[in-house]
C-alpha atoms as a PDB file:
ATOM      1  CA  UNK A   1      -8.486  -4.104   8.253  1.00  0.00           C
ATOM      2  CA  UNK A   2      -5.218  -1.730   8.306  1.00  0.00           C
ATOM      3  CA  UNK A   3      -7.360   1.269   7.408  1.00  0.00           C
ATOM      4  CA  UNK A   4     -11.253   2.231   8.213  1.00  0.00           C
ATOM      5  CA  UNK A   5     -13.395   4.774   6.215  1.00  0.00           C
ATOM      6  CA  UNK A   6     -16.422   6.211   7.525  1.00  0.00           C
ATOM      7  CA  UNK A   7     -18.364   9.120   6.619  1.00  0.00           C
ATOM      8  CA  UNK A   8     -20.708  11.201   8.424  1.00  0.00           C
ATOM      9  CA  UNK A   9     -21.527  14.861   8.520  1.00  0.00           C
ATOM     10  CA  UNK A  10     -20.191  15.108   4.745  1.00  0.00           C
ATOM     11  CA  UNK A  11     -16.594  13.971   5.971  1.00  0.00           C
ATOM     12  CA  UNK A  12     -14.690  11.382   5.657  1.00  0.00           C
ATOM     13  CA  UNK A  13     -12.829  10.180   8.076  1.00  0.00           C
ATOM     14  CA  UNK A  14      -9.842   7.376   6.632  1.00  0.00           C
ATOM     15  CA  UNK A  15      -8.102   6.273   9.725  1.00  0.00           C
ATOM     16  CA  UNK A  16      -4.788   4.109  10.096  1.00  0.00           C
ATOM     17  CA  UNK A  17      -6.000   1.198  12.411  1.00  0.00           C
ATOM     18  CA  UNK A  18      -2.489  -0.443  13.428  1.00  0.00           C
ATOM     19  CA  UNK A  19      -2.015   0.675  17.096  1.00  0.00           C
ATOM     20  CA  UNK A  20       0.220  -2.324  17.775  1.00  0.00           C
ATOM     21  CA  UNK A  21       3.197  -1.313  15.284  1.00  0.00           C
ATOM     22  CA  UNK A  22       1.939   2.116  15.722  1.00  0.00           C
ATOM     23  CA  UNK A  23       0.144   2.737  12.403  1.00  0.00           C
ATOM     24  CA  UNK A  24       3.380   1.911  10.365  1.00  0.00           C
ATOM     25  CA  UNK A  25       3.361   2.320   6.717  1.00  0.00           C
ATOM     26  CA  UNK A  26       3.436  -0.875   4.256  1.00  0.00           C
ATOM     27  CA  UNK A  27       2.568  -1.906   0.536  1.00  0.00           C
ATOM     28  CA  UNK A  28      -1.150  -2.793   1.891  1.00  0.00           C
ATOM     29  CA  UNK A  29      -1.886   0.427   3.908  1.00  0.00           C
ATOM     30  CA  UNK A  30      -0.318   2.255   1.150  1.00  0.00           C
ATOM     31  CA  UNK A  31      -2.764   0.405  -1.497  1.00  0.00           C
ATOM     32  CA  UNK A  32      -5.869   0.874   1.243  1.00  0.00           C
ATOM     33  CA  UNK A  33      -5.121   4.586   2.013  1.00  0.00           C
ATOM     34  CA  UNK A  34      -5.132   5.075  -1.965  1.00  0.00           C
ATOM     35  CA  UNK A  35      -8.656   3.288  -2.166  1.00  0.00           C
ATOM     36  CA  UNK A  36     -10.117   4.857   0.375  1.00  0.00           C
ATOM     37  CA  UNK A  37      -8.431   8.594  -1.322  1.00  0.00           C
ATOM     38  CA  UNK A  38     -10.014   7.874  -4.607  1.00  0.00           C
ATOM     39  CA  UNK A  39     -14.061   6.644  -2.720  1.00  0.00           C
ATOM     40  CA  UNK A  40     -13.879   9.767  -1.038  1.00  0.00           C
ATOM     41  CA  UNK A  41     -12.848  11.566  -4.323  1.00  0.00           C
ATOM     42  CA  UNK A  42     -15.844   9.615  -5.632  1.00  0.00           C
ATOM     43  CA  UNK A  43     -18.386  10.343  -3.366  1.00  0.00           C
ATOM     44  CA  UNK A  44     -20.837  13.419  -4.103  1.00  0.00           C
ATOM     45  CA  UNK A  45     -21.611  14.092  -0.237  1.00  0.00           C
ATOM     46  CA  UNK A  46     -18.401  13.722   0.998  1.00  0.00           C
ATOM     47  CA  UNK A  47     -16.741  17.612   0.532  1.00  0.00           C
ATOM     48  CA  UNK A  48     -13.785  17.648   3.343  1.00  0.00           C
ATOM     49  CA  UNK A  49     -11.301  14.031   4.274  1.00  0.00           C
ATOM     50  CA  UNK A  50      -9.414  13.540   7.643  1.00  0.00           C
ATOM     51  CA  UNK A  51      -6.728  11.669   7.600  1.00  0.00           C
ATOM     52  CA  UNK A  52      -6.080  10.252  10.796  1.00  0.00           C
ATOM     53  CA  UNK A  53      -4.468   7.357  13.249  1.00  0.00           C
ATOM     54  CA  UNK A  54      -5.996   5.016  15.855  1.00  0.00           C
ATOM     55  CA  UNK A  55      -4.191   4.723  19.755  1.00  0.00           C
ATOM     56  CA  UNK A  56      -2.722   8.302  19.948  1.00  0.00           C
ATOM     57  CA  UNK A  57       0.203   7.939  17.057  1.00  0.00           C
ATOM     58  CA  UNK A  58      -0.523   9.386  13.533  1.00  0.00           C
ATOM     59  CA  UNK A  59       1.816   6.866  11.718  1.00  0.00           C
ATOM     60  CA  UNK A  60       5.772   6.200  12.953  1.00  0.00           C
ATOM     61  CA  UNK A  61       6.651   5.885   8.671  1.00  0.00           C
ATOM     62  CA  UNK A  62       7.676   2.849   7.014  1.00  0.00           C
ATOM     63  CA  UNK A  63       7.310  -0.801   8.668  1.00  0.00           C
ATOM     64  CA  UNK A  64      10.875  -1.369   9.905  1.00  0.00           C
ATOM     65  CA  UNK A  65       9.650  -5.069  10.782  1.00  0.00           C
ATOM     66  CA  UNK A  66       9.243  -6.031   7.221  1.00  0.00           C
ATOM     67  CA  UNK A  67      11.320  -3.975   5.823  1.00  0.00           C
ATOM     68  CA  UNK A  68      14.826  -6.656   5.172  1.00  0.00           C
ATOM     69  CA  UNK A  69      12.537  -8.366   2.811  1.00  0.00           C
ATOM     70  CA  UNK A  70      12.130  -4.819   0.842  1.00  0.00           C
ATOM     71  CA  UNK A  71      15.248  -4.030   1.000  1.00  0.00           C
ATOM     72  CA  UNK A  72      16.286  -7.657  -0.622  1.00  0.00           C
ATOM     73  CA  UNK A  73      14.643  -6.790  -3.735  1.00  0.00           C
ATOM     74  CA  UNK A  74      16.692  -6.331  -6.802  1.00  0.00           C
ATOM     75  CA  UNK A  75      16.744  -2.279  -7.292  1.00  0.00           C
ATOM     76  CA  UNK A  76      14.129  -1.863 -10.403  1.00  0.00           C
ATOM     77  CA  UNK A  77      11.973  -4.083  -8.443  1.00  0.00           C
ATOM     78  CA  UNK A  78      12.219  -1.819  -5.243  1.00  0.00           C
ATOM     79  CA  UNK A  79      11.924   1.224  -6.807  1.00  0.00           C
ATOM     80  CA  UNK A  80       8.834   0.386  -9.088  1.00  0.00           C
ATOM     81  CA  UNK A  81       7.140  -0.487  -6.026  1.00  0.00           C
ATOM     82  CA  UNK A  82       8.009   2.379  -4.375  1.00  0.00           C
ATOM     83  CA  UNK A  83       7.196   4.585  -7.177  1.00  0.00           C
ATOM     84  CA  UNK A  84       3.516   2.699  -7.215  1.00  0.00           C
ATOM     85  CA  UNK A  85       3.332   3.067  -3.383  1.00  0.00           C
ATOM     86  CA  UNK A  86       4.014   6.880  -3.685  1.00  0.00           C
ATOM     87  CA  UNK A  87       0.964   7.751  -5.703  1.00  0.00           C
ATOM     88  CA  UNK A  88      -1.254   8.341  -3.073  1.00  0.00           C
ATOM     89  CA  UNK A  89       0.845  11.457  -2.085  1.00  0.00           C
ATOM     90  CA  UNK A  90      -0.312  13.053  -5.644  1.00  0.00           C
ATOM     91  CA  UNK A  91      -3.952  11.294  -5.685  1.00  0.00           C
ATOM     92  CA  UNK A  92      -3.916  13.985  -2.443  1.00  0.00           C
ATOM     93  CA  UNK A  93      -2.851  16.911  -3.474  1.00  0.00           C
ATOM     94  CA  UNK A  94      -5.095  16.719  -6.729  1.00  0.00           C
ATOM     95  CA  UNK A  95      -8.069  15.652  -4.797  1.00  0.00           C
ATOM     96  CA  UNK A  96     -10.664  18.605  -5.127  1.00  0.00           C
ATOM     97  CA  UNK A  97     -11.542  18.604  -1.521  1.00  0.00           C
ATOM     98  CA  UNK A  98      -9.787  19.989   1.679  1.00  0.00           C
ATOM     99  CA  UNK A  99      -7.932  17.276   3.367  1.00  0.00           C
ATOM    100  CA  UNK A 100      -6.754  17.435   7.172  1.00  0.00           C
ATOM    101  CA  UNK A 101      -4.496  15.674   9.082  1.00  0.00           C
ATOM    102  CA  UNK A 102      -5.139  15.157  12.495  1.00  0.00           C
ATOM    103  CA  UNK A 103      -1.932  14.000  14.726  1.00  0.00           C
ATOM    104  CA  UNK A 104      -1.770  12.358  17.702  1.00  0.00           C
ATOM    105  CA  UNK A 105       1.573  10.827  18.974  1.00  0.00           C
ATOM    106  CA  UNK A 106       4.333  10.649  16.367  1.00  0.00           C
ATOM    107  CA  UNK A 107       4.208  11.452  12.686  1.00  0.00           C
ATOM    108  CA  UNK A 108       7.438  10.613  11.059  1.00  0.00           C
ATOM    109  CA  UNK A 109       9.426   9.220   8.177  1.00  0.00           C
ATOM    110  CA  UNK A 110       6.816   8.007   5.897  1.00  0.00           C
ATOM    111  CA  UNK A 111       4.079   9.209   8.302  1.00  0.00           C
ATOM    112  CA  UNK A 112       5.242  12.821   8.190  1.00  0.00           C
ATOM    113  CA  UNK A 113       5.285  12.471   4.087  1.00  0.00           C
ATOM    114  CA  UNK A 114       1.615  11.352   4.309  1.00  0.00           C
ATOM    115  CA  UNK A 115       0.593  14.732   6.904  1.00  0.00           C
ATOM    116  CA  UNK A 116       2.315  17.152   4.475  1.00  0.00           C
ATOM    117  CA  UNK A 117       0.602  15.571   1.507  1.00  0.00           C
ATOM    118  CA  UNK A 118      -2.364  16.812   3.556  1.00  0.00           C
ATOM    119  CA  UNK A 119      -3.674  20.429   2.688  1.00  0.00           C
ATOM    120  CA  UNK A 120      -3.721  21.228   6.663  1.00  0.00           C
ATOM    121  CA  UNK A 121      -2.369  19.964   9.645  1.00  0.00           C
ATOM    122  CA  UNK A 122      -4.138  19.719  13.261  1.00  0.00           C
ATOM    123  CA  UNK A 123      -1.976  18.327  16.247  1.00  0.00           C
ATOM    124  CA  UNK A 124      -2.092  17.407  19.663  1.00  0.00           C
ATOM    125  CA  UNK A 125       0.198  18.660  22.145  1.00  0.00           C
ATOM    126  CA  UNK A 126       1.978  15.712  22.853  1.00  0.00           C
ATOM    127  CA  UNK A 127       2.933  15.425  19.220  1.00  0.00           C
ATOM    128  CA  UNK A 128       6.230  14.631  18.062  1.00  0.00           C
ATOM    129  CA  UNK A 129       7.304  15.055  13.885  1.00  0.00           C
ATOM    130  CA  UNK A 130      10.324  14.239  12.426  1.00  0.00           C
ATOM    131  CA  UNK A 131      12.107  12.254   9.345  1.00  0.00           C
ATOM    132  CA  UNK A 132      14.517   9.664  10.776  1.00  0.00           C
ATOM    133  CA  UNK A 133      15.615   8.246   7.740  1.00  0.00           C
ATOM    134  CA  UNK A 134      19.463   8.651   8.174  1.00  0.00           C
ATOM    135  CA  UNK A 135      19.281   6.809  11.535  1.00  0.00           C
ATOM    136  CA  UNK A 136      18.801   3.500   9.262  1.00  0.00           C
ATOM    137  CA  UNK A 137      20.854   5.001   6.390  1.00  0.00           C
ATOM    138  CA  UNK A 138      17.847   5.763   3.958  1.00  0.00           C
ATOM    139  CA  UNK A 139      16.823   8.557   2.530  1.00  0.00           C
ATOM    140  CA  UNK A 140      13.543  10.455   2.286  1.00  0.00           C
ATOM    141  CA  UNK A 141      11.019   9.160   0.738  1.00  0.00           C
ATOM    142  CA  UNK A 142       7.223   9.594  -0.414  1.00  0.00           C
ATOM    143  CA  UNK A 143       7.510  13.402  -1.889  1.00  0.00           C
ATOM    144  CA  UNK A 144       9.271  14.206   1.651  1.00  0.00           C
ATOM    145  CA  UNK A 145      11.973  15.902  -0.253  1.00  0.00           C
ATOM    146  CA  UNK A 146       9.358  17.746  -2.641  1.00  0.00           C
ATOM    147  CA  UNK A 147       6.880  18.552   0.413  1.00  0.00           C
ATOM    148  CA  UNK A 148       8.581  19.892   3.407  1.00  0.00           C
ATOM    149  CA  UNK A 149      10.804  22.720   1.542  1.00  0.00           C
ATOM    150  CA  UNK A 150       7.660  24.195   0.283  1.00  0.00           C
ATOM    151  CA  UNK A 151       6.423  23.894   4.041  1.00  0.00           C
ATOM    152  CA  UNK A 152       8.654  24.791   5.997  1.00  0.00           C
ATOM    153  CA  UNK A 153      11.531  26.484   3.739  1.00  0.00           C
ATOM    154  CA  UNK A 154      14.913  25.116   2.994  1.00  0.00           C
ATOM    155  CA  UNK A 155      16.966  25.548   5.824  1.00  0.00           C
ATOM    156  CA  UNK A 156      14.423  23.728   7.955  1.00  0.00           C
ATOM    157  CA  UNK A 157      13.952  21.227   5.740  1.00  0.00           C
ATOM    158  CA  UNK A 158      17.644  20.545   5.729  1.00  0.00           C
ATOM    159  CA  UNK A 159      18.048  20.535   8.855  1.00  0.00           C
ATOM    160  CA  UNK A 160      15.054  18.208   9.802  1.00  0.00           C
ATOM    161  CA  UNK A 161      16.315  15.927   7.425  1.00  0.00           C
ATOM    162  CA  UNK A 162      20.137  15.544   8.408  1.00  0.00           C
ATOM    163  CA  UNK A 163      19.281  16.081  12.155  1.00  0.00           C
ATOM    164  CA  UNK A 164      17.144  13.240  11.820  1.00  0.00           C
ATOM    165  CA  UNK A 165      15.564  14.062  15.226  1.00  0.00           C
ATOM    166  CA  UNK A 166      11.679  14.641  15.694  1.00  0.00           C
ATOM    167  CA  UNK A 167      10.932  17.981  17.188  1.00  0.00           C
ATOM    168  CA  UNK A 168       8.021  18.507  19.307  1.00  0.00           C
ATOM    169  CA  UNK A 169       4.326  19.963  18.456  1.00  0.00           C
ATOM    170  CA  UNK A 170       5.260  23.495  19.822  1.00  0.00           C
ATOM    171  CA  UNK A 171       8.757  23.532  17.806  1.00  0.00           C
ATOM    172  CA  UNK A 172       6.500  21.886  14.484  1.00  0.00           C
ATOM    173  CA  UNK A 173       4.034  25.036  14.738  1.00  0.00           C
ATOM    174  CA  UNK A 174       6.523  27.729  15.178  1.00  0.00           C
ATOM    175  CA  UNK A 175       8.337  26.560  11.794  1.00  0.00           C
ATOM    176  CA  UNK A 176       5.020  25.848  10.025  1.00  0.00           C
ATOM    177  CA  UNK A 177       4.993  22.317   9.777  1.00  0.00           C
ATOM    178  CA  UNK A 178       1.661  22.312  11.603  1.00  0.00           C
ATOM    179  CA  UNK A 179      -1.100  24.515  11.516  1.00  0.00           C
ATOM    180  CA  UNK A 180      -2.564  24.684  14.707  1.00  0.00           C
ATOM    181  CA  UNK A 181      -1.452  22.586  18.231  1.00  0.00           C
ATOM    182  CA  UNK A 182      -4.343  21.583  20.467  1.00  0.00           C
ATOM    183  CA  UNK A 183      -4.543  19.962  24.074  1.00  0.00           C
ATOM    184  CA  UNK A 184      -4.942  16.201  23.416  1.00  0.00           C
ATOM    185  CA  UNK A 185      -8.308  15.929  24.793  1.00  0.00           C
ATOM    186  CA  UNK A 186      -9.712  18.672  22.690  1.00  0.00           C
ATOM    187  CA  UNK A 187      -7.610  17.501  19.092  1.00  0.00           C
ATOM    188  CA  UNK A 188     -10.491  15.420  17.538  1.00  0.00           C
ATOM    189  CA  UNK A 189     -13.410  18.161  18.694  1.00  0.00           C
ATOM    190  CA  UNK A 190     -11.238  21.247  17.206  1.00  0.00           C
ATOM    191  CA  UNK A 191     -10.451  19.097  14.095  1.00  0.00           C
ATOM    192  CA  UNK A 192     -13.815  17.815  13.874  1.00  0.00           C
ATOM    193  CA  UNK A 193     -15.113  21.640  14.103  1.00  0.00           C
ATOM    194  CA  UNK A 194     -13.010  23.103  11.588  1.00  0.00           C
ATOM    195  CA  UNK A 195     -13.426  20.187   8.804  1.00  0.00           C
ATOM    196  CA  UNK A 196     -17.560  20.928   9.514  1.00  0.00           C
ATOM    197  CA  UNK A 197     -16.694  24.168   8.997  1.00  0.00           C
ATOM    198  CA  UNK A 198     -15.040  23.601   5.667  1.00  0.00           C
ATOM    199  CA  UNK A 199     -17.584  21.194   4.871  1.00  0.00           C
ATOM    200  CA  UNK A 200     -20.311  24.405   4.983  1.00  0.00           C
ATOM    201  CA  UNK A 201     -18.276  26.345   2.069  1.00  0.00           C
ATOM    202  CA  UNK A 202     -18.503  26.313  -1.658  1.00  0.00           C
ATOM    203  CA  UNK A 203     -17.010  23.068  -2.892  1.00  0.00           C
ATOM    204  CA  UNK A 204     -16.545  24.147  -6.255  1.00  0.00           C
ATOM    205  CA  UNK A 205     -14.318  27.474  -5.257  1.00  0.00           C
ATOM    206  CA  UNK A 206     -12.744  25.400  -2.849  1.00  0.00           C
ATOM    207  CA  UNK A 207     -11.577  22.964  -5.253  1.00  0.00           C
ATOM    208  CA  UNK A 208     -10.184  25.591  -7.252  1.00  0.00           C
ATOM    209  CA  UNK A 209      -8.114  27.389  -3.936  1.00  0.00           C
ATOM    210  CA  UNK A 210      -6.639  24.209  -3.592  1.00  0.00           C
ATOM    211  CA  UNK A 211      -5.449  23.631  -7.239  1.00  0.00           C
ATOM    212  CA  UNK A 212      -4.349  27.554  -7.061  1.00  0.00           C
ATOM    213  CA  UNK A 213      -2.424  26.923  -4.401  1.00  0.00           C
ATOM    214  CA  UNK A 214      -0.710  24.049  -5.106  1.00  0.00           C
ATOM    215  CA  UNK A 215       0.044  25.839  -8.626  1.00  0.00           C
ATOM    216  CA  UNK A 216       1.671  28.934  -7.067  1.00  0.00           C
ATOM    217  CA  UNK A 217       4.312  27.498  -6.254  1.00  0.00           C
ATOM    218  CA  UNK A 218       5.382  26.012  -9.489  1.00  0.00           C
ATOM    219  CA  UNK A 219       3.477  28.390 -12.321  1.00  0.00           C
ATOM    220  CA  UNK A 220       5.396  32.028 -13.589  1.00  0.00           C
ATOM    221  CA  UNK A 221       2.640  34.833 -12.504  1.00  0.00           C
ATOM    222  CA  UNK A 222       1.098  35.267 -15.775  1.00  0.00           C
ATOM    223  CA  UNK A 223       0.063  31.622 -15.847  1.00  0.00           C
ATOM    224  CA  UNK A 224      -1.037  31.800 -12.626  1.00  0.00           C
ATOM    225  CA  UNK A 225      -3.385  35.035 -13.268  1.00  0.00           C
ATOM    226  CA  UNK A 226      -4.837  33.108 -16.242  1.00  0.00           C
ATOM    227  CA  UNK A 227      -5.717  30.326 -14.032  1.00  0.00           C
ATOM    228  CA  UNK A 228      -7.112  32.402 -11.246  1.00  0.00           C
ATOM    229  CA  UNK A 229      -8.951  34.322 -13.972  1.00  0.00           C
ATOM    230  CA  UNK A 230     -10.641  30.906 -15.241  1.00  0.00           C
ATOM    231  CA  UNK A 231     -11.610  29.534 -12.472  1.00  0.00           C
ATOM    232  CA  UNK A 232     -13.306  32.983 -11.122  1.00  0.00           C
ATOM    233  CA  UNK A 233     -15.386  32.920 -14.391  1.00  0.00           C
ATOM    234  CA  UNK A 234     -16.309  29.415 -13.948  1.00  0.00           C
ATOM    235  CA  UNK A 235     -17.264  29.506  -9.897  1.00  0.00           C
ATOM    236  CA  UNK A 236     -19.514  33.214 -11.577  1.00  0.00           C
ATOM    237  CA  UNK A 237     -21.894  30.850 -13.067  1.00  0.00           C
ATOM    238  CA  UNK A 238     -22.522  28.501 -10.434  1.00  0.00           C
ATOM    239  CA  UNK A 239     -25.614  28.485  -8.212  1.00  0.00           C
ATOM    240  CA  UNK A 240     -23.117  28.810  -5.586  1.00  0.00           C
ATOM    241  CA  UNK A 241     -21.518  32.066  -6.296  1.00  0.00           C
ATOM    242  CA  UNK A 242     -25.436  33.669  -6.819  1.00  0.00           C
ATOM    243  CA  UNK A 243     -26.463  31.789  -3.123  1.00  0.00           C
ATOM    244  CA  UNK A 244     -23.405  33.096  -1.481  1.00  0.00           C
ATOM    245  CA  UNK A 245     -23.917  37.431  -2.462  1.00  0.00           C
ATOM    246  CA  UNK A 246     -27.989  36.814  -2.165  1.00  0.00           C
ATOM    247  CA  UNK A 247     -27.517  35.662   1.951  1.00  0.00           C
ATOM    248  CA  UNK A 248     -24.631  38.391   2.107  1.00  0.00           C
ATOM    249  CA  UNK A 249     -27.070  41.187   0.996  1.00  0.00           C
ATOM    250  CA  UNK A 250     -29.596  39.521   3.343  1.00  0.00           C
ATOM    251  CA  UNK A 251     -27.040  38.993   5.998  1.00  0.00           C
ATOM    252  CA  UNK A 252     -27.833  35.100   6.693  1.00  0.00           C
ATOM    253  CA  UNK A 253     -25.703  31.988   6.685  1.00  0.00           C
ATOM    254  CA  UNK A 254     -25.300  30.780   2.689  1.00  0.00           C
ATOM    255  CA  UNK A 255     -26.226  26.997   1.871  1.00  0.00           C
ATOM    256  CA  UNK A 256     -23.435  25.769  -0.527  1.00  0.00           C
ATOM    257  CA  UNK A 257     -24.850  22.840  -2.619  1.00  0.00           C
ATOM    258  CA  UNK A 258     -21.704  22.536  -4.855  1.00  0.00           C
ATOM    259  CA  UNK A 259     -23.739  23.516  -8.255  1.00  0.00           C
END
């Protein structure tokens, strides 16, 4: 199987299991990762997804092996496939729980369009991200072009993109394409802790940070404000909201049951 899902400790844990092409992205790990998105979506206990890949590499993008035979197809056909492919980077964004990315080794092309569809981004020290497309005359690909300018800005986004070159993990957090670099050895523990941390809040106002977030960047202020206001009403009459100003009166730890 190109992909494993397991859950435990209310997260779920999809992980790209190709170490021998070095988690590279095709049609059926595309199809598996969306699965796996939308059981985890599904799933009442699961409140916070990490996204992650098996012997120390994150995902190296497309799969350049089998790629001749995709780039044979007759144009519609190519790009209705891609366009199907490509829904998991949506199915992401819009999924009401926080989703992390944790990266080892490299992250690019394809790869690094599946870690920004993330909401947050853990990596190791010896990570490397970049979008290589031009080296093989493509272009990006998988919301790349949508994703990293909102990201990292423009200009960095341009220039990732026509350098072509991965930069390394220290480089990817000063320019905000990561959120936090960790030593290697301690990149699944620090992950691990902050996505149990995540998995102690309120699901319900989490959902909605997410969707505000996301929406901030497209909506005029006024919509925004109306959305902000809605969703503050609705998270007032959840059990939530009420358990979460009763244990900060009584300065304790609240219990979030997502009601």
């Amino acid at each position: 199987m190109s992909v494993r899902y397991e859950v435990a400790e209310r997260i779920a844990t999809i992980t790209l299991d190709r170490p021998d092409v070095k988690n590279a992205l095709g049609p059926d790990e595309w199809k598996a990762l969306r699965a796996r998105v939308d059981d985890a979506g599904a799933d009442g206990d699961v409140r916070v997804v990490v996204i992650t890949g098996a012997g120390g590499t994150f995902s190296a993008g497309g799969d350049l092996k089998t790629m001749p035979e995709r780039l044979a197809q007759p144009l519609d056909v190519r790009r209705a496939n891609l366009l199907v492919d490509a829904q998991l980077i949506p199915a992401l964004r819009e999924l009401p729980k926080p989703v992390i990315a944790m990266i080892d080794g490299a992250a690019v092309g394809a790869g690094l369009s599946l870690a920004l569809a993330c909401d947050v981004r853990f990596a190791s020290s010896r990570a490397r991200l970049g979008a290589a497309f031009h080296r093989v005359g493509l272009t990006a690909d998988f919301g790349l072009s949508w994703l990293l300018p909102r990201v990292v800005g423009p200009t960095q986004a341009m220039d990732l993109l026509m350098r072509a070159e991965p930069i390394d993990a220290a480089r990817a957090e000063a320019i905000g394409l990561v959120t936090r670099v960790v030593d290697a050895e301690r990149l699944t523990d620090e992950t691990y802790d902050y996505a149990r941390r995540l998995a102690d809040g309120p699901p319900i106002a989490q959902g909605f940070t997410k969707r505000a977030l996301h929406r901030a960047l497209e909506l005029p202020l006024a919509e925004l404000l109306a959305f902000e206001a809605d969703a503050q009403a609705t998270c007032s009459h959840t059990s939530d909201a009420h358990e979460g100003v009763r244990a900060f009166l009584e300065r304790r730890k609240p219990i979030f049951t997502g009601r």
